[in-house]
PDB file of N, CA and C in Angstrom:
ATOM      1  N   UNK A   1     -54.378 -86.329  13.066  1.00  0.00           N
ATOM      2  CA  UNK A   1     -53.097 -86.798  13.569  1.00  0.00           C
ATOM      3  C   UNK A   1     -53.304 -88.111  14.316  1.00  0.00           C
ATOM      4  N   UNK A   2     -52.534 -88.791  13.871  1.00  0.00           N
ATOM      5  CA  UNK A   2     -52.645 -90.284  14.538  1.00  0.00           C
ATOM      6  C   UNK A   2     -51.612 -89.986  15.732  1.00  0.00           C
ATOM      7  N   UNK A   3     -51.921 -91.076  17.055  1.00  0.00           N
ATOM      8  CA  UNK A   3     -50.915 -91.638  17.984  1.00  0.00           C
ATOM      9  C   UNK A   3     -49.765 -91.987  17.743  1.00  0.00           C
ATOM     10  N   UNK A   4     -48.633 -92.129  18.099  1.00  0.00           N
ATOM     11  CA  UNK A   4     -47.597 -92.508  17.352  1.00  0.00           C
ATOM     12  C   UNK A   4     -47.310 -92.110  16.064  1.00  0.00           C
ATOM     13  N   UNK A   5     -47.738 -91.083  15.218  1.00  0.00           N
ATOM     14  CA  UNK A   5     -47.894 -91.096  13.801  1.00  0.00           C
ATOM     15  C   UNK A   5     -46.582 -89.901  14.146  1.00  0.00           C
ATOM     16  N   UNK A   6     -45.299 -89.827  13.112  1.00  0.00           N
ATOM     17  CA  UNK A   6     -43.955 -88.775  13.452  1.00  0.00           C
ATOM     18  C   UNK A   6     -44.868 -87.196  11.794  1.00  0.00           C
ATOM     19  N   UNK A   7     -44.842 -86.816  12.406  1.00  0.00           N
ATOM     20  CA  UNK A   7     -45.220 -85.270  11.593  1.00  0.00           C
ATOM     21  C   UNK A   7     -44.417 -84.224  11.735  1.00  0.00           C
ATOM     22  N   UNK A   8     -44.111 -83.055  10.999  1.00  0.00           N
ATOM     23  CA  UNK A   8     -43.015 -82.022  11.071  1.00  0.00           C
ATOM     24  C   UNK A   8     -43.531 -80.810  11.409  1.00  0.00           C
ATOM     25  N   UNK A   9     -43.236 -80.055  11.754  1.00  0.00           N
ATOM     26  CA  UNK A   9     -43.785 -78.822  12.327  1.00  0.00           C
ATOM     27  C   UNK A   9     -43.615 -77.816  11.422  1.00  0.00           C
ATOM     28  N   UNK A  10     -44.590 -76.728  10.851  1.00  0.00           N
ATOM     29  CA  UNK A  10     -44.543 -76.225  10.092  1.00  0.00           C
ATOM     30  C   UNK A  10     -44.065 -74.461  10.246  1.00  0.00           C
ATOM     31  N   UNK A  11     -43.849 -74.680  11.059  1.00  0.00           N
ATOM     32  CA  UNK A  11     -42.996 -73.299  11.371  1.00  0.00           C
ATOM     33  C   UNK A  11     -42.178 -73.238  12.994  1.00  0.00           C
ATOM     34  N   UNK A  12     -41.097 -72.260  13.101  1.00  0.00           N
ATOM     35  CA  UNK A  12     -40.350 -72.318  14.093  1.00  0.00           C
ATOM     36  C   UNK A  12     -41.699 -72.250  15.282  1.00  0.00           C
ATOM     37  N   UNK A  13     -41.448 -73.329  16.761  1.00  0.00           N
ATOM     38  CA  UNK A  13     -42.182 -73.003  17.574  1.00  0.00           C
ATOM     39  C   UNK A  13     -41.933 -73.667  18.600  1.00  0.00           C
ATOM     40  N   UNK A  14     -42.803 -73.214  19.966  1.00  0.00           N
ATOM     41  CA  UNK A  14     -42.285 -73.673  21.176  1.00  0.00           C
ATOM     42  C   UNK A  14     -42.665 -74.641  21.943  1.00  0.00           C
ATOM     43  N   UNK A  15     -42.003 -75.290  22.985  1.00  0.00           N
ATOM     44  CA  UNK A  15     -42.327 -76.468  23.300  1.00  0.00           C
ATOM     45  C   UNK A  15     -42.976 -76.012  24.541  1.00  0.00           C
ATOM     46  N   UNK A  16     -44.217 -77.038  25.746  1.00  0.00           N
ATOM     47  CA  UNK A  16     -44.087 -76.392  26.542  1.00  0.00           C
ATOM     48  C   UNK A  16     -44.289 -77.585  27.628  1.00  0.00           C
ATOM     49  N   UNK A  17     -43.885 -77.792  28.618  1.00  0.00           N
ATOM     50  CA  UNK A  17     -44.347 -78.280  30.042  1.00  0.00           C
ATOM     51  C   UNK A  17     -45.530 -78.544  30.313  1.00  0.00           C
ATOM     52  N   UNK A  18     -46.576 -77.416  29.893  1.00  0.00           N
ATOM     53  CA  UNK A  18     -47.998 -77.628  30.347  1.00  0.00           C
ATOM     54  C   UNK A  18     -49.193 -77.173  28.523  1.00  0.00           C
ATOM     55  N   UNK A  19     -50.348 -77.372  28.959  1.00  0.00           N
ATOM     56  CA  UNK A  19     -50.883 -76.761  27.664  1.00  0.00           C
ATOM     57  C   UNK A  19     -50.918 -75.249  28.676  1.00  0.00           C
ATOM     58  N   UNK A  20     -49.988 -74.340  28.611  1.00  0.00           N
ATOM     59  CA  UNK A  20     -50.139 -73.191  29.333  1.00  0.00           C
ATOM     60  C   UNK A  20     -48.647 -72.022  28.298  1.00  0.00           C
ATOM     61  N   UNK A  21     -49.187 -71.111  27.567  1.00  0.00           N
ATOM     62  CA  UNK A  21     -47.984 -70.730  27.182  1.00  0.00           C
ATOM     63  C   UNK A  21     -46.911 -69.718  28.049  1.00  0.00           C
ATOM     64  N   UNK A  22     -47.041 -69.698  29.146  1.00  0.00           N
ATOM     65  CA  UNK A  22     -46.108 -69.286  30.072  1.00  0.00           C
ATOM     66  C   UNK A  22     -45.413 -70.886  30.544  1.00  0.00           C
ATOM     67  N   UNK A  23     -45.221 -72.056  30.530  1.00  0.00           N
ATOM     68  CA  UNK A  23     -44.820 -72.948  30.523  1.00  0.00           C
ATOM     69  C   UNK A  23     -43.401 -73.573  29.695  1.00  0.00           C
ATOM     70  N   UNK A  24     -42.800 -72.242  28.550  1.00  0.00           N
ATOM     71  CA  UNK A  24     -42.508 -72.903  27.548  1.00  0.00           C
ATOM     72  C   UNK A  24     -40.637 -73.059  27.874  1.00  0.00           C
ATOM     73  N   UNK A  25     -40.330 -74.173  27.581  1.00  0.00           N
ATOM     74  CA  UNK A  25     -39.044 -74.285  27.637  1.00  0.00           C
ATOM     75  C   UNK A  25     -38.248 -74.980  26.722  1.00  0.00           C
ATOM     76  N   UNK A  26     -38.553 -75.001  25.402  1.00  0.00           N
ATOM     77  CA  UNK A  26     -37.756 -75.191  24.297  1.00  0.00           C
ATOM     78  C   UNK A  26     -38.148 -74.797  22.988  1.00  0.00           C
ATOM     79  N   UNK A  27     -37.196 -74.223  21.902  1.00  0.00           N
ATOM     80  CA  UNK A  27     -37.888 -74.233  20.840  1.00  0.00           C
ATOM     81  C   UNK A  27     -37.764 -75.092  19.590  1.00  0.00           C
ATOM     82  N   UNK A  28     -38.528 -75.128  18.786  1.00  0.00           N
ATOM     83  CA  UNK A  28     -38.256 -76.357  17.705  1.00  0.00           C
ATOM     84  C   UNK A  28     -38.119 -75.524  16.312  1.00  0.00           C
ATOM     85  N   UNK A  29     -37.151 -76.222  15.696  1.00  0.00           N
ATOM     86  CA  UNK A  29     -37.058 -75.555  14.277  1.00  0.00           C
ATOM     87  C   UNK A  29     -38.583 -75.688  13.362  1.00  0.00           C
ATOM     88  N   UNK A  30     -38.255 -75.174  11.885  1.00  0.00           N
ATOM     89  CA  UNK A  30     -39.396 -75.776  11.175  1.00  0.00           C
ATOM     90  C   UNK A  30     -38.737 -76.940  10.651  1.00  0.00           C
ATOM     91  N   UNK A  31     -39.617 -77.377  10.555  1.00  0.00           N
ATOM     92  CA  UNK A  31     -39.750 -79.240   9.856  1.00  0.00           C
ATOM     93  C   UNK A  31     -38.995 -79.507  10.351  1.00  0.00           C
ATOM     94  N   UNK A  32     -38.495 -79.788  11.898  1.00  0.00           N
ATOM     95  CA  UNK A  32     -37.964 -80.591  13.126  1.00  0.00           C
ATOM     96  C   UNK A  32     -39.397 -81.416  12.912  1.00  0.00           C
ATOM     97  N   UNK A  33     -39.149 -82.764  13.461  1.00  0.00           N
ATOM     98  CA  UNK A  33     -40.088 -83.681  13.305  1.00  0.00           C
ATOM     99  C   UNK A  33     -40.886 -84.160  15.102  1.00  0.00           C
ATOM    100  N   UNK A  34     -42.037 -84.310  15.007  1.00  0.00           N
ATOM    101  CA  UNK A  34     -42.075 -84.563  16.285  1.00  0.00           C
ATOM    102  C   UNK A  34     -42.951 -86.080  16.181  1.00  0.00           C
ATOM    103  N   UNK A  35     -42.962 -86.802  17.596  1.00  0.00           N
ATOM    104  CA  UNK A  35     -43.884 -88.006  17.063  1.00  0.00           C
ATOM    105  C   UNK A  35     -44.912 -87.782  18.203  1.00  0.00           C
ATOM    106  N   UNK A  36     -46.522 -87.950  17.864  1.00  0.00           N
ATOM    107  CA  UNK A  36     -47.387 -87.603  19.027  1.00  0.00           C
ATOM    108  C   UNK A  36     -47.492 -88.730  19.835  1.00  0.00           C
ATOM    109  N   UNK A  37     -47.614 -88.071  21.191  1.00  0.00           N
ATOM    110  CA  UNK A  37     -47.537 -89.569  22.492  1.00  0.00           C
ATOM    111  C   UNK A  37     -49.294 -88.766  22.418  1.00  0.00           C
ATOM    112  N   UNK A  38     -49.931 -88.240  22.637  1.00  0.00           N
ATOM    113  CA  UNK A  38     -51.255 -87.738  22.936  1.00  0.00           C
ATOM    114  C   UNK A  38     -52.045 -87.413  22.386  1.00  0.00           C
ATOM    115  N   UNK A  39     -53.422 -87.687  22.204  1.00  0.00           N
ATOM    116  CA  UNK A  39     -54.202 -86.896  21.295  1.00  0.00           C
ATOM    117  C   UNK A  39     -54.317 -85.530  21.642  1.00  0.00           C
ATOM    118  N   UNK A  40     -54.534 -84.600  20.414  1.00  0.00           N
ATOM    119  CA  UNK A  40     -54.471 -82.963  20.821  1.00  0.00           C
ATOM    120  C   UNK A  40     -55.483 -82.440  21.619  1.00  0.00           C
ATOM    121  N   UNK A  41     -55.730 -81.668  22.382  1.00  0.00           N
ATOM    122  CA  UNK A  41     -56.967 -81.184  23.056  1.00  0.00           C
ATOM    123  C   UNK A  41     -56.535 -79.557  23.611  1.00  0.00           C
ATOM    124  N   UNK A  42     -57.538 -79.301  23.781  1.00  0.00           N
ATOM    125  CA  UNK A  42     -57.452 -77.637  24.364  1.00  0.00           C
ATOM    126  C   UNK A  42     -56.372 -76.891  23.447  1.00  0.00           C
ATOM    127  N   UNK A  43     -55.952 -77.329  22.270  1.00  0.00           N
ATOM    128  CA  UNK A  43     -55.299 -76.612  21.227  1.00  0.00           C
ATOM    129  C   UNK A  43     -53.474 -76.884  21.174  1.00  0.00           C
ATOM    130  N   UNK A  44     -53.543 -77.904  21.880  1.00  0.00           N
ATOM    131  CA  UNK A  44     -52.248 -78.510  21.499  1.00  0.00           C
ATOM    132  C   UNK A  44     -52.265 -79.849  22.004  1.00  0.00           C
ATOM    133  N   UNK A  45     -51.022 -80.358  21.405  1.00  0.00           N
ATOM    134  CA  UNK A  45     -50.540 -81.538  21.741  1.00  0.00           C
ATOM    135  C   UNK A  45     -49.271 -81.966  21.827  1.00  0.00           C
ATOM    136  N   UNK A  46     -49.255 -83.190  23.010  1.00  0.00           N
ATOM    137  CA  UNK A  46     -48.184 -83.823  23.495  1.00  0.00           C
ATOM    138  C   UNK A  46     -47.480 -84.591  22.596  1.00  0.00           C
ATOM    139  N   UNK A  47     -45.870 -84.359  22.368  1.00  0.00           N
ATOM    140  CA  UNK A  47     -44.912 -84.858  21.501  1.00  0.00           C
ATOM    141  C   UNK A  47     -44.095 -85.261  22.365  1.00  0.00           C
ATOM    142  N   UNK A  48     -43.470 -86.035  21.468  1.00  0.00           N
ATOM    143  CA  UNK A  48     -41.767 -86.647  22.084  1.00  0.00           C
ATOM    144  C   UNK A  48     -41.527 -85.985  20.732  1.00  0.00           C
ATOM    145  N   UNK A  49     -39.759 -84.941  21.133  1.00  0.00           N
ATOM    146  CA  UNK A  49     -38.993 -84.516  20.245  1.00  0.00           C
ATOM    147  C   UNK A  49     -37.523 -84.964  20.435  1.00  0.00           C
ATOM    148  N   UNK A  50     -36.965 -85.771  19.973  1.00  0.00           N
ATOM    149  CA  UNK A  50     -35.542 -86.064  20.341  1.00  0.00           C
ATOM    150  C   UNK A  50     -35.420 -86.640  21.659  1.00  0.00           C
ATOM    151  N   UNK A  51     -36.448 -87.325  22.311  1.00  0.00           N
ATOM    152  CA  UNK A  51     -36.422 -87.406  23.726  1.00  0.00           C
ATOM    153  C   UNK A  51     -36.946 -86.705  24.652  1.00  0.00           C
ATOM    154  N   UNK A  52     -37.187 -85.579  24.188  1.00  0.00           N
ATOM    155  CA  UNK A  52     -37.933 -84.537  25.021  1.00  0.00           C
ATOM    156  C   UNK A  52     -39.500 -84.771  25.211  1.00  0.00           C
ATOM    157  N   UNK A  53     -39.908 -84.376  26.298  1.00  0.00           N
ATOM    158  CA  UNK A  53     -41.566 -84.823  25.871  1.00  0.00           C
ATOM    159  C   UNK A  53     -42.359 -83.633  26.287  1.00  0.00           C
ATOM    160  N   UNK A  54     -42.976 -82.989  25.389  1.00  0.00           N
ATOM    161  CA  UNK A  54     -44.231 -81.578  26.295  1.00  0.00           C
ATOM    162  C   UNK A  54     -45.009 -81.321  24.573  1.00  0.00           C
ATOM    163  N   UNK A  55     -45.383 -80.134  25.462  1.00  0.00           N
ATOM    164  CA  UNK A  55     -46.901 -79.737  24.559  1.00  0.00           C
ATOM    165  C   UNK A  55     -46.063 -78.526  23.460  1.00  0.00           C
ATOM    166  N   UNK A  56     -46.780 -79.114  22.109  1.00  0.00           N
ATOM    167  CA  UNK A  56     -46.617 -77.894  21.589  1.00  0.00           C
ATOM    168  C   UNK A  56     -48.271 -77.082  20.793  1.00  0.00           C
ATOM    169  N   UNK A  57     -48.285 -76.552  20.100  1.00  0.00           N
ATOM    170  CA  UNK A  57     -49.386 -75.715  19.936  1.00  0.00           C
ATOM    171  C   UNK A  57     -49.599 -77.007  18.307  1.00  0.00           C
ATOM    172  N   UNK A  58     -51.298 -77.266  18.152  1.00  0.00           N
ATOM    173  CA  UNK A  58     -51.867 -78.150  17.311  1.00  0.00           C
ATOM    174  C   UNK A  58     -51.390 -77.359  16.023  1.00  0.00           C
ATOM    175  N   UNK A  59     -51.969 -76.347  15.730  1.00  0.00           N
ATOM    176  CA  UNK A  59     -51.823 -75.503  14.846  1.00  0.00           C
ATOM    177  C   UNK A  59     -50.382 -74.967  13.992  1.00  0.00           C
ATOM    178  N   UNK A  60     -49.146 -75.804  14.900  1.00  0.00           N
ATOM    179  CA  UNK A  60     -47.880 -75.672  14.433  1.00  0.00           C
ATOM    180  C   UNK A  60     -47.457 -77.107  13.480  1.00  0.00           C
ATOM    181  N   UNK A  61     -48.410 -77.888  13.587  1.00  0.00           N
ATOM    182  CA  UNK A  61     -47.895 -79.564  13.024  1.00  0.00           C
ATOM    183  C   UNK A  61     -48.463 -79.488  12.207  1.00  0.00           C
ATOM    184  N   UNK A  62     -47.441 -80.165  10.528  1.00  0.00           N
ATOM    185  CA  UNK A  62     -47.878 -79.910   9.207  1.00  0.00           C
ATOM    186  C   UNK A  62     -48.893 -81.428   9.223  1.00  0.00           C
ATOM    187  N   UNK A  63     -50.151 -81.464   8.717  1.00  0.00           N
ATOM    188  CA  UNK A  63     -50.841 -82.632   8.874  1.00  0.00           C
ATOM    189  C   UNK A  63     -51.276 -82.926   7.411  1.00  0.00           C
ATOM    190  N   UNK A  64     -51.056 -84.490   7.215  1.00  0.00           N
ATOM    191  CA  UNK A  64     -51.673 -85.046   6.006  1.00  0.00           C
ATOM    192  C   UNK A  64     -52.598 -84.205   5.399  1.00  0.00           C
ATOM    193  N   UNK A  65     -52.246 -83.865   3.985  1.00  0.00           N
ATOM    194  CA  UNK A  65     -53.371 -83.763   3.215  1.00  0.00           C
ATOM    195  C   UNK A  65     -54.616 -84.832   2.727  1.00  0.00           C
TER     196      UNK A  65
END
């Protein structure tokens, strides 16, 4: 996943405040699109979604084949 690179999420999932999943306060459809502000670490990463900005889980973003 690139910086700035916009990717879609591959199944319904949640957004969160922190990389902490008691943190979570929104959810995202599938293939809602997100664009990464962060590189991923500790198993997720930081998006801007519509304006919104938090962590969602790495493992939910559909990535280049």
């Amino acid at each position: 996943m690139q910086i700035d690179g916009i990717y879609p999420v591959k199944k319904d999932t949640l957004m969160y405040s922190d990389k902490d999943d008691s943190t979570s306060f929104d959810k995202l459809e599938e293939d809602s699109y997100v664009k990464i502000v962060m590189e991923a670490e500790d198993g997720y990463v930081f998006v801007n979604y519509n304006g919104n900005r938090g962590y969602i889980k790495t493992e939910n973003i559909k990535k280049d084949d």
